[in-house]
C-alpha atoms as a PDB file:
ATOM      1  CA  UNK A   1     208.510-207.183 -93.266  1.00  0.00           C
ATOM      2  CA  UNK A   2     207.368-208.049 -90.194  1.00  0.00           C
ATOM      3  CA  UNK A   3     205.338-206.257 -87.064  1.00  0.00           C
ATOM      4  CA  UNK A   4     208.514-205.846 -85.492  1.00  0.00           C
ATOM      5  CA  UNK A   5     210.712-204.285 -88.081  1.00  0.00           C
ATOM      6  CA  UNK A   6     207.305-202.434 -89.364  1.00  0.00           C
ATOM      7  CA  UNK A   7     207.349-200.745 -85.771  1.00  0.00           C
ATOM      8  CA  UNK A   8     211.165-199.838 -85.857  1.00  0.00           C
ATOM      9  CA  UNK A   9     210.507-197.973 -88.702  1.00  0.00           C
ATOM     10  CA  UNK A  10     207.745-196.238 -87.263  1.00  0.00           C
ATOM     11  CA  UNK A  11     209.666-195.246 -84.081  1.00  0.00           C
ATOM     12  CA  UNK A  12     212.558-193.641 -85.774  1.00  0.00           C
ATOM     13  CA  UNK A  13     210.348-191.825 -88.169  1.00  0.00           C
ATOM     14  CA  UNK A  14     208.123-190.416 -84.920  1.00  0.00           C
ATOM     15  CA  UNK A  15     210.460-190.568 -82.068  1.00  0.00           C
ATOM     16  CA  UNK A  16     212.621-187.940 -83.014  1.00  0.00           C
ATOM     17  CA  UNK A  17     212.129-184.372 -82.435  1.00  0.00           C
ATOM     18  CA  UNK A  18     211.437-183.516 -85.579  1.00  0.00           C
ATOM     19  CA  UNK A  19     208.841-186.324 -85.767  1.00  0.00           C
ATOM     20  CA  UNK A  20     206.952-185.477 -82.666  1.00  0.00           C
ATOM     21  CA  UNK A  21     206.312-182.185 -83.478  1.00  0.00           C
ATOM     22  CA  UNK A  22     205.320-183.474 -87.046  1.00  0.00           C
ATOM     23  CA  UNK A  23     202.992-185.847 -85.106  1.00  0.00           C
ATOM     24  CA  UNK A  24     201.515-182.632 -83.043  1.00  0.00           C
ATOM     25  CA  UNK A  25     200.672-180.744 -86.101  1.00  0.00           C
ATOM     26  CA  UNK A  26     199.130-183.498 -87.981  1.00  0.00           C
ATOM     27  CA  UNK A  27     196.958-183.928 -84.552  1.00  0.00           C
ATOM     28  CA  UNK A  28     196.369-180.148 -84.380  1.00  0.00           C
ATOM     29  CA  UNK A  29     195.236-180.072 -87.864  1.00  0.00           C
ATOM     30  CA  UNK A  30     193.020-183.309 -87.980  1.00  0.00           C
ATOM     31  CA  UNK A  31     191.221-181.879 -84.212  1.00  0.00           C
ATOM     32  CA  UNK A  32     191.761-185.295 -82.806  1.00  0.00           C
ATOM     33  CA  UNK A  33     189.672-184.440 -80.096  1.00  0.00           C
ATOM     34  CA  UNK A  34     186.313-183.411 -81.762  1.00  0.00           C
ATOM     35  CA  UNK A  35     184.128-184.952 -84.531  1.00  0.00           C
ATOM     36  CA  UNK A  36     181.311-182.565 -85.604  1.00  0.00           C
ATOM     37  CA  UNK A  37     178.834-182.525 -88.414  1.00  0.00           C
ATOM     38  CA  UNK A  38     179.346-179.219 -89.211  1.00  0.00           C
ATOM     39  CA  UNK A  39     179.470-179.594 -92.474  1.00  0.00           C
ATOM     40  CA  UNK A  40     176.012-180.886 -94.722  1.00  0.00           C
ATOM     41  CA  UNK A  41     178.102-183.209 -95.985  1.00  0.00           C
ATOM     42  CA  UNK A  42     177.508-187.245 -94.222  1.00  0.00           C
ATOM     43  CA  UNK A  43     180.956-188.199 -95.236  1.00  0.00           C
ATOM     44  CA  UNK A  44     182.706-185.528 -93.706  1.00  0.00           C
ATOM     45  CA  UNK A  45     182.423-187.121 -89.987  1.00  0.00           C
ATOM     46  CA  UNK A  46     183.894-190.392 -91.652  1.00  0.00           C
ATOM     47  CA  UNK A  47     186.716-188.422 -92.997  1.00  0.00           C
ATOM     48  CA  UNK A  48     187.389-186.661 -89.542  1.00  0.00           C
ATOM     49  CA  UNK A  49     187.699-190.418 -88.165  1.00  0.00           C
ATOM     50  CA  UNK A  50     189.537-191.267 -90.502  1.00  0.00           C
ATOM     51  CA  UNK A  51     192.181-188.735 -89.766  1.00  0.00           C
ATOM     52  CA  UNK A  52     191.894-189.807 -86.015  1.00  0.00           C
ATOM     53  CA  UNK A  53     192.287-193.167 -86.906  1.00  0.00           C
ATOM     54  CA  UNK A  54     195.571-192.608 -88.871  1.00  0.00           C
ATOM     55  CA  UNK A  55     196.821-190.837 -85.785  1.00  0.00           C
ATOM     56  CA  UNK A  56     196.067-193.423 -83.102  1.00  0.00           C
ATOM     57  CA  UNK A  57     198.358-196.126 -85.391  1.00  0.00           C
ATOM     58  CA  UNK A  58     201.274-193.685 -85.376  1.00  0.00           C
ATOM     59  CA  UNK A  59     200.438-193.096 -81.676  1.00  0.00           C
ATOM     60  CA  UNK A  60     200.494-197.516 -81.527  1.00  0.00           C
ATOM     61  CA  UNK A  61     202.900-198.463 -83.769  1.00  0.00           C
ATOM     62  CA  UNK A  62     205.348-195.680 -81.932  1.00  0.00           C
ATOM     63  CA  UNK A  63     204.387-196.789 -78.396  1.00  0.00           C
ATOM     64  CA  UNK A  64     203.315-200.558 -78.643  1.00  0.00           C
ATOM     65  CA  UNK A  65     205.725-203.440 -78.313  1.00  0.00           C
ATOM     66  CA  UNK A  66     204.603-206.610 -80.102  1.00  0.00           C
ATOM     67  CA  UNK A  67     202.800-209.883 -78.352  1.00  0.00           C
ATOM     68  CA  UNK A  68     206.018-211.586 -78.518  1.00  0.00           C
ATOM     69  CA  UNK A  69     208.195-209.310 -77.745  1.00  0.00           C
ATOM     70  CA  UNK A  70     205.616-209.287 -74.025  1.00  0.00           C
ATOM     71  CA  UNK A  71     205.431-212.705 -74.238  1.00  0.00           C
ATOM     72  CA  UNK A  72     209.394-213.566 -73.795  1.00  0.00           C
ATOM     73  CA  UNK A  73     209.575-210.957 -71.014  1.00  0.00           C
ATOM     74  CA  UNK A  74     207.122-212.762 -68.893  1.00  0.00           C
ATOM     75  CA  UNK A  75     207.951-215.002 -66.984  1.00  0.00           C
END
């Protein structure tokens, strides 16, 4: 599979109604906007990025189109 096909699958997973508000809940859960160290436990702040990080490539893959998919539109 490809980057493009990858991405196709990613948009009609998350670009649907149901998905977006999937996609709000998984960011309302994770606190995408916050990493503390609450918590005596190191790894915990690497977990919270984690999360974020899982988010932002939903966010990418949903949003993004590929290099050469830009590329053949310039001109």
């Amino acid at each position: 599979m490809n980057q493009k096909e990858l991405q196709e699958h990613y948009k009609r997973v998350f670009d649907t109604e149901s998905g977006k508000q999937v996609l709000l809940d998984l960011e309302r859960v994770t606190n995408t906007t916050r990493v503390t160290a609450d918590s005596p436990n190191p790894y915990s702040a690497i977990f919270v990025v984690a999360q974020q990080q899982l988010l932002k490539r939903i966010r990418n893959m949903t949003q993004l189109r590929t290099a050469k998919i830009e590329k053949d539109n310039v001109k």
